[in-house]
Each structure stands twice: as C-alpha cells, then as structure tokens.
Protein backbone atom coordinates (compact mmCIF):
# COMPACT_ATOMS: atom_id res chain seq x y z
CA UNK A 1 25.27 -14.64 -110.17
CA UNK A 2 26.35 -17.26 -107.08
CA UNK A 3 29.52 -15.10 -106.26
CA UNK A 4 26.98 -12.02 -105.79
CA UNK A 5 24.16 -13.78 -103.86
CA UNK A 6 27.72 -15.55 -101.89
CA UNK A 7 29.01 -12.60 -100.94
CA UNK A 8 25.65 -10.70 -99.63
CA UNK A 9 25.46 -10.95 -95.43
CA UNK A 10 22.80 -13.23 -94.03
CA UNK A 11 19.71 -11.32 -93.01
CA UNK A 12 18.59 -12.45 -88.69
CA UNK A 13 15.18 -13.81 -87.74
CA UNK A 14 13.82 -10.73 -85.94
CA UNK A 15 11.45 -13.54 -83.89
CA UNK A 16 14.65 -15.29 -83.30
CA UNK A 17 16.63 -12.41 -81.73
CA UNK A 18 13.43 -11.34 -79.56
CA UNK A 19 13.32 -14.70 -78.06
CA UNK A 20 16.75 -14.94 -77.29
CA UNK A 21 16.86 -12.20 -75.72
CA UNK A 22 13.44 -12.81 -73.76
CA UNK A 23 15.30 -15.96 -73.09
CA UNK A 24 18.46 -14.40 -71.47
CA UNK A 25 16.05 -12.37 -69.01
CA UNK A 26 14.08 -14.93 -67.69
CA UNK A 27 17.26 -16.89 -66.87
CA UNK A 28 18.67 -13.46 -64.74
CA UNK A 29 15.29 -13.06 -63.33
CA UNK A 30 15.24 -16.68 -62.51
CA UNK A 31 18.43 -15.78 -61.07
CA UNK A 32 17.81 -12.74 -59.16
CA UNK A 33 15.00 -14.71 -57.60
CA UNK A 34 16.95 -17.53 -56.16
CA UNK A 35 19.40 -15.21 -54.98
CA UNK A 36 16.77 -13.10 -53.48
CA UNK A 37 15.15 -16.15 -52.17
CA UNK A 38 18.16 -17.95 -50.97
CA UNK A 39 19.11 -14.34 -48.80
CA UNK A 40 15.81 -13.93 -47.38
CA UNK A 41 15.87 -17.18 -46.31
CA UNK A 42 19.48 -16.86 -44.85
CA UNK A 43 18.08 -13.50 -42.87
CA UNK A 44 15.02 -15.62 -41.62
CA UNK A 45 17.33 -18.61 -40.42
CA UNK A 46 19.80 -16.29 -38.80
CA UNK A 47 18.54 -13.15 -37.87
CA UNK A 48 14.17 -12.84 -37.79
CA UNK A 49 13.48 -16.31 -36.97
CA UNK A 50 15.46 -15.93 -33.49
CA UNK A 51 14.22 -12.01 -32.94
CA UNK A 52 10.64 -10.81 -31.87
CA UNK A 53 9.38 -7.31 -32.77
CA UNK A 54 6.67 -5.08 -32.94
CA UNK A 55 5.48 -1.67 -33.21
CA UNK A 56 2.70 -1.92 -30.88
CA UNK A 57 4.54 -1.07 -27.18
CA UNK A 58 4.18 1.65 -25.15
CA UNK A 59 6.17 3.11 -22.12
CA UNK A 60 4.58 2.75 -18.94
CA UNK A 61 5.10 3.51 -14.89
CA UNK A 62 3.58 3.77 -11.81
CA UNK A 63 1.09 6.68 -10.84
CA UNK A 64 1.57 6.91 -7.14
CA UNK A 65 -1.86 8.56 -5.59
CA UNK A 66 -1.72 11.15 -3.48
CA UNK A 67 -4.74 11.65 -0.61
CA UNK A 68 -5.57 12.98 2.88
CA UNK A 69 -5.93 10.75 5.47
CA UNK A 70 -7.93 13.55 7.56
CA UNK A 71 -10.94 15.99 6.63
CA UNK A 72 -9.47 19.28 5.93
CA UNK A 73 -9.14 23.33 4.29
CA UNK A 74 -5.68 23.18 2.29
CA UNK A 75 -3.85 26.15 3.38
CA UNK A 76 -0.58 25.55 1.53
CA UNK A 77 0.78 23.41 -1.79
CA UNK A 78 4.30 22.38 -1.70
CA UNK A 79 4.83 21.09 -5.30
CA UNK A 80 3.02 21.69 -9.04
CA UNK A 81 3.08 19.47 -12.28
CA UNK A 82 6.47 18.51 -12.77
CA UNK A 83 8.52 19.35 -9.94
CA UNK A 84 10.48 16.89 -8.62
CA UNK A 85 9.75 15.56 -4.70
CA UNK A 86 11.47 13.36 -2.45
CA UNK A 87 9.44 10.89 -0.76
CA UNK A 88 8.30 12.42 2.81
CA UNK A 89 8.25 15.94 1.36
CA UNK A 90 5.59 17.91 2.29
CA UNK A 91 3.05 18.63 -0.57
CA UNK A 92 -0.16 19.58 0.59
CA UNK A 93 -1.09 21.46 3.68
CA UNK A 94 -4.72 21.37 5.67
CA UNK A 95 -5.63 23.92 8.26
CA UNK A 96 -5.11 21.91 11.50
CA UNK A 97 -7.21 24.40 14.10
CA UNK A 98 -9.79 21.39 14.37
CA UNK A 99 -7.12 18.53 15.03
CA UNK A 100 -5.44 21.23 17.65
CA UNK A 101 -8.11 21.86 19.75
CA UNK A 102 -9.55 18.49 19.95
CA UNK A 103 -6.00 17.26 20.84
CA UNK A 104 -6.18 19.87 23.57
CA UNK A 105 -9.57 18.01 24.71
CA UNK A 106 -8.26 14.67 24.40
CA UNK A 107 -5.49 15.80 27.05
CA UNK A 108 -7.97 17.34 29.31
CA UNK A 109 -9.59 13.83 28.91
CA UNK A 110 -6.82 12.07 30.04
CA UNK A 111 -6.36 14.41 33.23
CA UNK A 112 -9.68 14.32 34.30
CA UNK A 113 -9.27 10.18 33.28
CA UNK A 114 -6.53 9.74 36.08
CA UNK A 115 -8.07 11.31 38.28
CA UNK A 116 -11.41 9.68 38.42
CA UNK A 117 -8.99 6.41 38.00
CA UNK A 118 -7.24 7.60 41.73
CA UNK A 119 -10.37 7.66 43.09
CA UNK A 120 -11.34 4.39 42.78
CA UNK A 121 -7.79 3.58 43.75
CA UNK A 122 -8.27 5.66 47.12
CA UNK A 123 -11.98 4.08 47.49
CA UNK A 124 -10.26 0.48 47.15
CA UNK A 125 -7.76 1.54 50.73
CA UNK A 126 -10.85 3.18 51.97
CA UNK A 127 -12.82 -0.07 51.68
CA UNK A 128 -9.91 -1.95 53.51
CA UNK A 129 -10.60 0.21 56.43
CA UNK A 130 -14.56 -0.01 56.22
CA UNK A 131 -13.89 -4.13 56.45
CA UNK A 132 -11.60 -4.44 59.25
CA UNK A 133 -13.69 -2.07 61.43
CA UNK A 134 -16.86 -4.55 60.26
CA UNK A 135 -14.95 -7.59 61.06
CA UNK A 136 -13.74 -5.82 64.67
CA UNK A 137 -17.23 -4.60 65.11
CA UNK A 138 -18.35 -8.94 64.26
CA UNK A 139 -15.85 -10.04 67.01
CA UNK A 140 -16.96 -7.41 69.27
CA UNK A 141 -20.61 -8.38 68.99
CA UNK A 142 -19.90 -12.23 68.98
CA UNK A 143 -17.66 -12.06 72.50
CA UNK A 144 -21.29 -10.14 74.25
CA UNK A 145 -23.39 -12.64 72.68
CA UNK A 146 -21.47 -15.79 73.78
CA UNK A 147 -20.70 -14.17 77.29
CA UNK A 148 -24.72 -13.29 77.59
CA UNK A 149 -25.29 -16.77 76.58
CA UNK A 150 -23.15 -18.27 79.60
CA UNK A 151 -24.97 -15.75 81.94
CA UNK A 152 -28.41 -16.62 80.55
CA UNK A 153 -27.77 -20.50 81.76
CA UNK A 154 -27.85 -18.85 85.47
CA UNK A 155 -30.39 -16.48 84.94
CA UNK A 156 -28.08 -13.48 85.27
CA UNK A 157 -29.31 -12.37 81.47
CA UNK A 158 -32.80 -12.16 80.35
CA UNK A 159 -33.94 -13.95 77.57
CA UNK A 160 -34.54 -10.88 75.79
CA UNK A 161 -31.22 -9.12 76.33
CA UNK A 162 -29.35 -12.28 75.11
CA UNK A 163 -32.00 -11.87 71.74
CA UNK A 164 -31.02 -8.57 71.33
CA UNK A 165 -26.91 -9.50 71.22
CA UNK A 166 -28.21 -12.36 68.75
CA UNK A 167 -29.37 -9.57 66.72
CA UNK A 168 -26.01 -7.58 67.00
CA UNK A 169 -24.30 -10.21 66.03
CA UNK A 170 -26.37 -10.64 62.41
CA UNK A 171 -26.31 -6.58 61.68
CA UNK A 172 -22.33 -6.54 62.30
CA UNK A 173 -21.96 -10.16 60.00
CA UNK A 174 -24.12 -8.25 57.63
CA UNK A 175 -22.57 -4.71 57.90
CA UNK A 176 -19.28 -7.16 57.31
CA UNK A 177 -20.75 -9.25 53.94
CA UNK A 178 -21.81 -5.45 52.45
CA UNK A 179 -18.16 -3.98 53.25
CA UNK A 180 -16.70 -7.27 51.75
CA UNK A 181 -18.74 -6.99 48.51
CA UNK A 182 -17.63 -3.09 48.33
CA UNK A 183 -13.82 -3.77 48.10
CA UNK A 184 -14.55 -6.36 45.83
CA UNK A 185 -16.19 -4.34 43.51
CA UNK A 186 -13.60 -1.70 43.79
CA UNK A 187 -10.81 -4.29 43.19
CA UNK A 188 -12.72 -5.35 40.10
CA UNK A 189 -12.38 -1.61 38.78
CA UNK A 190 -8.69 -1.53 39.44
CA UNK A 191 -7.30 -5.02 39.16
CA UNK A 192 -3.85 -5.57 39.07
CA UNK A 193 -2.92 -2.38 37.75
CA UNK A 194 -1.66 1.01 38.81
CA UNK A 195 -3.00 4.42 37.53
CA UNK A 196 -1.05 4.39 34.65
CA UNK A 197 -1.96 1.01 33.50
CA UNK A 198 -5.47 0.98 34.28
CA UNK A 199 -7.22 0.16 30.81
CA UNK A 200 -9.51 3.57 31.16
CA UNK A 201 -6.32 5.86 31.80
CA UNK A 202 -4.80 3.56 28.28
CA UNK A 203 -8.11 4.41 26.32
CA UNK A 204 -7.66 8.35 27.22
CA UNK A 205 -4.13 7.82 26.57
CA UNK A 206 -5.04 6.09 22.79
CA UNK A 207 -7.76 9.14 22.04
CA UNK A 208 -4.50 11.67 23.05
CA UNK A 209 -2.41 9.42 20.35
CA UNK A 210 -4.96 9.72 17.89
CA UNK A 211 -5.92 13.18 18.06
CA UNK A 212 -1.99 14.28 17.73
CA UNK A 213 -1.71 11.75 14.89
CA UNK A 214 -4.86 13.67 13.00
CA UNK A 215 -3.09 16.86 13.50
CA UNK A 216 0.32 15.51 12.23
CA UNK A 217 -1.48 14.18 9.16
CA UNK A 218 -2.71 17.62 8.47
CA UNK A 219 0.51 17.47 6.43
CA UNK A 220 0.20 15.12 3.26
CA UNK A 221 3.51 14.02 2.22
CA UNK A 222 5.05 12.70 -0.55
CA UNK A 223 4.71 9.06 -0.55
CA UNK A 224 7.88 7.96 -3.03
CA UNK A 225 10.56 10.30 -4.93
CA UNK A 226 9.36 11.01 -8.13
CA UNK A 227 7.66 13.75 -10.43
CA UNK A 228 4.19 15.18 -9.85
CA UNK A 229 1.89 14.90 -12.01
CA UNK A 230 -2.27 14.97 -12.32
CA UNK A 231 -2.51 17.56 -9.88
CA UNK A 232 -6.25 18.38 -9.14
CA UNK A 233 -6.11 19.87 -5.65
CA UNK A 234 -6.65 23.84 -5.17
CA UNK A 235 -5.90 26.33 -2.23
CA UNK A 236 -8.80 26.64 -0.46
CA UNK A 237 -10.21 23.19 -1.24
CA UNK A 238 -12.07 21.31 1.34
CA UNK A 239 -10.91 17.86 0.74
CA UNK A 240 -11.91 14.61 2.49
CA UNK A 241 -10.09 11.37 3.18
CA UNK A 242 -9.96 9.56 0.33
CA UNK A 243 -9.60 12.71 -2.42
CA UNK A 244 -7.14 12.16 -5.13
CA UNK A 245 -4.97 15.09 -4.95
CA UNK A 246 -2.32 15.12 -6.78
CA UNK A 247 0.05 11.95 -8.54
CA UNK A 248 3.91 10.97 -7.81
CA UNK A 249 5.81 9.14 -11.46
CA UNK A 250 8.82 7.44 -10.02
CA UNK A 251 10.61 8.12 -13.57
CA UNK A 252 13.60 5.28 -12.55
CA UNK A 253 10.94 2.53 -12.27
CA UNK A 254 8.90 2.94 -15.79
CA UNK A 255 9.08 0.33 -18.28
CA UNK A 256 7.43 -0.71 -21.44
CA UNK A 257 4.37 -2.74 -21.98
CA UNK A 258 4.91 -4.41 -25.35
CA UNK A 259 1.85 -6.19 -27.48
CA UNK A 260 3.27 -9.17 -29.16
CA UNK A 261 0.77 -11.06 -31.75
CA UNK A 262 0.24 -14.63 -30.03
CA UNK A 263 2.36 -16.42 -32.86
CA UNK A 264 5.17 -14.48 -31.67
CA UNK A 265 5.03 -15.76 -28.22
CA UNK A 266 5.67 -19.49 -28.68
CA UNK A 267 9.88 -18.90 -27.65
CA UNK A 268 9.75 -15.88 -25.56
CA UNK A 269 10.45 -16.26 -21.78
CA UNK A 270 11.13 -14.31 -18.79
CA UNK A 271 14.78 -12.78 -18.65
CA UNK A 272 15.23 -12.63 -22.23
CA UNK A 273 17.41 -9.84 -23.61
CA UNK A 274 15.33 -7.03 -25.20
CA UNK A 275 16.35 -4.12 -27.74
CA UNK A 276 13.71 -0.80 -27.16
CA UNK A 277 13.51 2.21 -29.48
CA UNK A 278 12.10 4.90 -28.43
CA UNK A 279 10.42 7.86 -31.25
CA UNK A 280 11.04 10.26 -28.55
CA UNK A 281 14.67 9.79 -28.70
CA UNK A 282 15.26 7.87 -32.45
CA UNK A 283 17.48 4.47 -33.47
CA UNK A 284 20.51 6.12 -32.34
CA UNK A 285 19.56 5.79 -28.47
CA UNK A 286 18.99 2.07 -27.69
CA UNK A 287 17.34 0.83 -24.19
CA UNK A 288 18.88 -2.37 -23.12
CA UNK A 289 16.02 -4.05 -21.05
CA UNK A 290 14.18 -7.65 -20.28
CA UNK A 291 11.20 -9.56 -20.31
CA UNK A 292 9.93 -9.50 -16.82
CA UNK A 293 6.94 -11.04 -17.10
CA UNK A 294 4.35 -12.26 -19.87
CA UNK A 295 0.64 -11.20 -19.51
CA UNK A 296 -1.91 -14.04 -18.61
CA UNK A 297 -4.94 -12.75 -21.17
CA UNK A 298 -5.44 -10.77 -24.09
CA UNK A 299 -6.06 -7.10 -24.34
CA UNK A 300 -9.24 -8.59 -25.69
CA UNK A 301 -10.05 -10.68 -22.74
CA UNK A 302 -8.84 -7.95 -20.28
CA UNK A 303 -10.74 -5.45 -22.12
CA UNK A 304 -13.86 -3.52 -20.19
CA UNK A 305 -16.24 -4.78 -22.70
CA UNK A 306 -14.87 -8.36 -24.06
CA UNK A 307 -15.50 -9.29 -27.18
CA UNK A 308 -18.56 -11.76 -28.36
CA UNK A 309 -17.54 -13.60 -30.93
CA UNK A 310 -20.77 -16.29 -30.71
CA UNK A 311 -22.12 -15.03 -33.96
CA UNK A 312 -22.75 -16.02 -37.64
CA UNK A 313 -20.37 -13.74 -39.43
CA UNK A 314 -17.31 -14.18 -37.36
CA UNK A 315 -13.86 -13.29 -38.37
CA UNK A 316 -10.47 -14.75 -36.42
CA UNK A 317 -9.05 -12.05 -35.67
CA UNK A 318 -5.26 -11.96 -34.48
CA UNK A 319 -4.97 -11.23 -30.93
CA UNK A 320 -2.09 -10.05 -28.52
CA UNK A 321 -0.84 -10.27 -25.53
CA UNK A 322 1.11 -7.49 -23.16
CA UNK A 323 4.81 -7.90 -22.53
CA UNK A 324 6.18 -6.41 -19.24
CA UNK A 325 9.81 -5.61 -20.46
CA UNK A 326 11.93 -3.92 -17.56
CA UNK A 327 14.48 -1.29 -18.49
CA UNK A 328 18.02 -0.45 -17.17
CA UNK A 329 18.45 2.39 -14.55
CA UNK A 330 20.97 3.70 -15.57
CA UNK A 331 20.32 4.04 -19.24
CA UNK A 332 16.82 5.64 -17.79
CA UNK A 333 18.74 8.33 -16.02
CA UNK A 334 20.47 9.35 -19.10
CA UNK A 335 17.52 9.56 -21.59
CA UNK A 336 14.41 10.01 -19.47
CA UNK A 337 11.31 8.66 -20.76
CA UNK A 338 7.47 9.84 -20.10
CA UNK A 339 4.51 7.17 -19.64
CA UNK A 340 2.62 7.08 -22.71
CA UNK A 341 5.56 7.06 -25.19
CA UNK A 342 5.81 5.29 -28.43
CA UNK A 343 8.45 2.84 -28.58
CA UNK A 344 9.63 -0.31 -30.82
CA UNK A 345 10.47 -3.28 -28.91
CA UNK A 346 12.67 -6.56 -30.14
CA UNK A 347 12.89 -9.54 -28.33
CA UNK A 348 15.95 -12.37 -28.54
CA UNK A 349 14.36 -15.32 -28.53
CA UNK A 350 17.48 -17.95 -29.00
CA UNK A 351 17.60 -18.92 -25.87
CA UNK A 352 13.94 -20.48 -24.98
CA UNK A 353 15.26 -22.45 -21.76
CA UNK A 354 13.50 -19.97 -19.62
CA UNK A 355 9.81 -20.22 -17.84
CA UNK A 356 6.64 -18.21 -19.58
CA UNK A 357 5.64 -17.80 -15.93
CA UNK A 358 7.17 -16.66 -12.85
CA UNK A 359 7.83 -19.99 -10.24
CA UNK A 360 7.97 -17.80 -7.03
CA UNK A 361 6.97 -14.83 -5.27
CA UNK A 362 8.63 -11.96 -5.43
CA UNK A 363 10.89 -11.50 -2.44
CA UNK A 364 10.84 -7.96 -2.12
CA UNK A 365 7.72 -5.24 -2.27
CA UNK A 366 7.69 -3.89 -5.55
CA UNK A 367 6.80 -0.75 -4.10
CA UNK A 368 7.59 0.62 -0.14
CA UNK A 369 6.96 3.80 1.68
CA UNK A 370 7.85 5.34 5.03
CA UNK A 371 6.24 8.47 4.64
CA UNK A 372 3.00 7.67 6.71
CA UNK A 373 5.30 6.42 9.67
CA UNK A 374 5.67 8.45 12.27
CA UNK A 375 7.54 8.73 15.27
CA UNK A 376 5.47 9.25 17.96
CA UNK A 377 7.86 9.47 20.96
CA UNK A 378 7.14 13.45 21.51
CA UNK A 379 3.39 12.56 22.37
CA UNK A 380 3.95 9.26 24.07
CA UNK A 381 6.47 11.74 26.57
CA UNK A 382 3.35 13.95 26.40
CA UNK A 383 0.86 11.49 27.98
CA UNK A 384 3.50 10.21 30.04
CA UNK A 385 3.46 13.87 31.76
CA UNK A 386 0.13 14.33 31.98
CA UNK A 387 -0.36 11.11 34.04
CA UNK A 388 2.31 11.77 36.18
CA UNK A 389 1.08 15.54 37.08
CA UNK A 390 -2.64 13.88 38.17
CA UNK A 391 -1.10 11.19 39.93
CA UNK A 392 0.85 12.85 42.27
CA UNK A 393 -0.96 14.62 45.26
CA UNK A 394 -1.28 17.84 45.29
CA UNK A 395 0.10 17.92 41.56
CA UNK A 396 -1.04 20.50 39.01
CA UNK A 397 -3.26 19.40 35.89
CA UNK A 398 -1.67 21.02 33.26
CA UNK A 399 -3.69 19.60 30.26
CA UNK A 400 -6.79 21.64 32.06
C-alpha cells in the first residue's frame, strides 16, 4: 500500500501555478516599463529636450499693393491672377486725354510766364532811362535856379521869376524821387536773376513738371517682381488715387510664421537652425530656414478684440507667441510655396547663446522699389525750349 501511494505523481497547487505565473508577468512588465522609461527618457535628454516643434505655423509673404497715383478711366490691364511681372512692368493703364491737355496748358503757361517775366525785365532798362533823364532834367533846373539867384542880388531877376526856378527845381527832384522808386520796384520783381531763373518762370516751369509727371503716371507699374494676385480692378473702371487695384507676392521672400506655446520659448533665439515641413509638399521635401525674429506679444494680446480675463470663472489658458522663421532661396525656387500654407516647424534649440531680440537696426530696407522713379530729363529739355523760344526776340512761342 506505500509502494502504490510512492509511486503515484504529485498533484500541483493550481493557486500556486497561477501566481507564479502572475508573478513572472509583473516582473516583464516591470521590465518593459523601465526599459520603456529609461528610452523615453534617453529621447527626451538627447533628442526633444534640445528640439522645438509645433503644428501651429503657417507660410506667409508680403502682399505688395498696387494703386494709382492719378484720377483716371483704365483703358488697358497688363497682367491677371497669377502671371508673373517684373517690377516696373506696366499693369494697369488710365486714359491720359486729361493729363495731355492740361500739360499742353501748363506749357502755354510757361510761354506766356516768360514773357510777362521780359517785360518787367525791359521795364527795369526802361526805368534806367526814365532816371537819368530826371536826374539831367534836376541839374538842368538847379544850374537856372542858382544862376537866377546870382542875378536876383543885382536886380537883373525878379523875385518872382527866381520863385518860379525854385519851383522847377522841386518838380524835377520830385519827378527824380518817383523815377527812383519805379526802378526800385522793378528791381524788386527781378532781383538778381535772369528770365530763366526768375522764381515765377520756376513755378510755371514746376506746374509743366507736374502735369507731364500726372500723364506719365497714367501708367501704374509694377512695384516689385513677383506674382499677381487679389486683382479687383476692371476695364472701364474709374479709379482714384488711393484704389487698391491689384496685389504683387514676391514668392522668393515668403517665410513662415510659427506659433510656439510660451514654455517652448525659454531657449529659442534669433539665428537658430530650423527644420519646416510643408503638407503641400510632404516629409520628403525639407526647408532649411532660421529664426529671424521672435514676436513681442501674444496672438492674444495682438488680437482685434483682446481677451478679458478679469472675471470669476477664469481658466489659464496656454498662450503663444509668433515665430518669424526665414527660409532659404534657393530651396524656395525649387519647391514654391503659397501664403497661407500649412506647415510643421522644428526648432534646434542647443545652442541658446543667441539674443531673443534683435540689438540693431536693420541695415538694409527690407523692401525697395524704383518703379515710381522717373527720369525726367525729356521734360526738363522741354521747358528748357520753351524758355529759350520766349526769350529770344522775335522768337516763336511754340507751346501756344
């Protein structure tokens, strides 16, 4: 009976083998979790605690405005939404008959100017004349009355002629004092000038340069190179100085405005390196930028309406802050991008030796145009002309 109850095979604890085994999983759990713990802090320490992302940035650019300097009908558009224009191309065209024919009276103007202008000139050497003649008349009258006087001491001249040469004497000084006063009043008018520098010829002259610069602007020109876009303006508008017309998007100079949460912003600095992903173009095309500047409020603060937050059931809310991050060039040329665009920004924030705020001014214009100068050497000839044909005598007006 002890060799058969030897021999039989020991029966396990089923509540022995369960807690084993619930054992054996808590210690690979426990495991797992250190490991997991231990790698997510080894990512933290070497990869997200030194890099800055977020979601929340957008591409954006410049909208150069397009408007007319001049009141005007537009005859003719150059350019629709977006074709690309090179700065000083013509894009909108204004009937010009009212800028033509008042440059065409601004000219007669200026003849009719010099003229008047010569006239004082020529009144001025008349006036000369008028006060020698007074001062010859003067002497004249002074040698009678002195030699009447000498004769009156022998009784040769009555008292009464020698009272009538007194008298000739005061009319000529007078006639002399009025002359005198004459050619000083026409040698106020002219000055030290000549004709052409006279400052009522120059003011004819500036109403000529003004009238041909309202007929050059008749032509509204592209400020900058870029695409247009917003274009508003019809054919057969009548527009006024000041009307948006149409905009110019210098593509090559847009770059992303990035919202970082304000906990994020403690390391970041201007001229730090900066990864962008755009949706438009997926993780496979990388924009290599920089932080070019950090924002100095909240979107909150900055917003149209700001927030109130002076009330009873208030809730912090996280806010952020915009991120100017300027793109590469050249890496824009190759994979365009459009204002508005979604994009995912990351910032390197390992080295913080940097400045949150710029230290100087820029020394460059961020933005320049030379498409409102213009030459005016073909009108300045113009005027030149038109004085020179009423100066001369006998020369022909040819702006009447």
């Amino acid at each position: 009976m002890d060799a058969a109850v030897q021999t039989q095979p020991a029966t396990a604890d089923p509540a022995r083998v369960m807690q084993e085994r619930r054992r054996t999983w808590l210690v690979i759990a426990g495991v797992a979790l250190v490991i997991i713990a231990i790698v997510t802090f080894l990512w933290w320490w070497l990869y997200a605690s030194n890099y800055q992302s977020t979601d929340d940035a957008y591409v954006a650019g410049d909208l150069v405005g397009v408007m007319s300097q001049v009141t005007g009908t537009v005859v003719a558009i150059g350019a629709d939404e977006t074709d690309r224009v090179q700065a000083g191309q013509e894009l909108v065209k204004l009937d010009g008959t009212d800028e033509r024919l008042a440059l065409t009276a601004a000219e007669q103007q200026l003849a009719r100017t010099v003229r008047q202008v010569r006239t004082v000139f020529a009144n001025r050497g008349q006036g000369r004349a008028v006060v020698g003649q007074r001062r010859a008349d003067l002497d004249r009258a002074l040698a009678d009355f002195n030699r009447r006087k000498n004769l009156a001491a022998t009784g040769a001249v009555s008292a009464e002629e020698l009272g009538h040469a007194r008298d000739a004497v005061n009319e000529a000084r007078d006639a002399l004092t009025a002359a005198q006063k004459t050619l000083a009043g026409s040698a106020a008018l002219v000055g030290r000038t000549s004709v052409a520098d006279n400052p009522d010829v120059q003011a004819a002259a500036t109403a000529v340069e003004n009238a041909w610069l309202n007929l050059q602007r008749t032509s509204v020109r592209a400020p900058v190179s870029g695409y247009v876009a917003r274009r508003s303006v019809q054919l057969g508008e009548r527009i006024v100085p000041g009307t948006p017309l149409l905009a110019v998007v210098p593509l090559e100079r847009v770059r992303v405005e990035a919202n970082f949460k304000e906990v994020q912003l403690k390391h970041m600095r201007i001229g730090q390196p900066v990864k962008v992903v755009s949706d438009m173009y997926g993780g496979k095309t990388e924009f290599k930028g920089r932080v070019a500047g950090l924002g100095l409020g909240t979107g909150a603060a900055f917003a149209l309406l700001p927030a109130q937050n002076a009330t009873g059931n208030w809730i912090k809310v996280v806010q952020r802050v915009p991120v100017r991050i300027a793109l590469d060039a050249e890496e824009l040329r190759k994979h365009p991008l459009r204002i508005g665009l979604s994009t995912v920004a990351t910032v390197d924030v390992r080295d913080d030796s940097g400045v949150q705020l710029a230290r100087t001014p820029p020394e460059q214009p961020v933005l320049t145009t030379s498409a409102y100068d213009i030459d005016a050497k073909e009108i300045m000839t113009r005027i030149a002309q038109i004085v020179s044909d009423n100066t001369r005598d006998g020369g022909a007006t040819t702006a009447e």
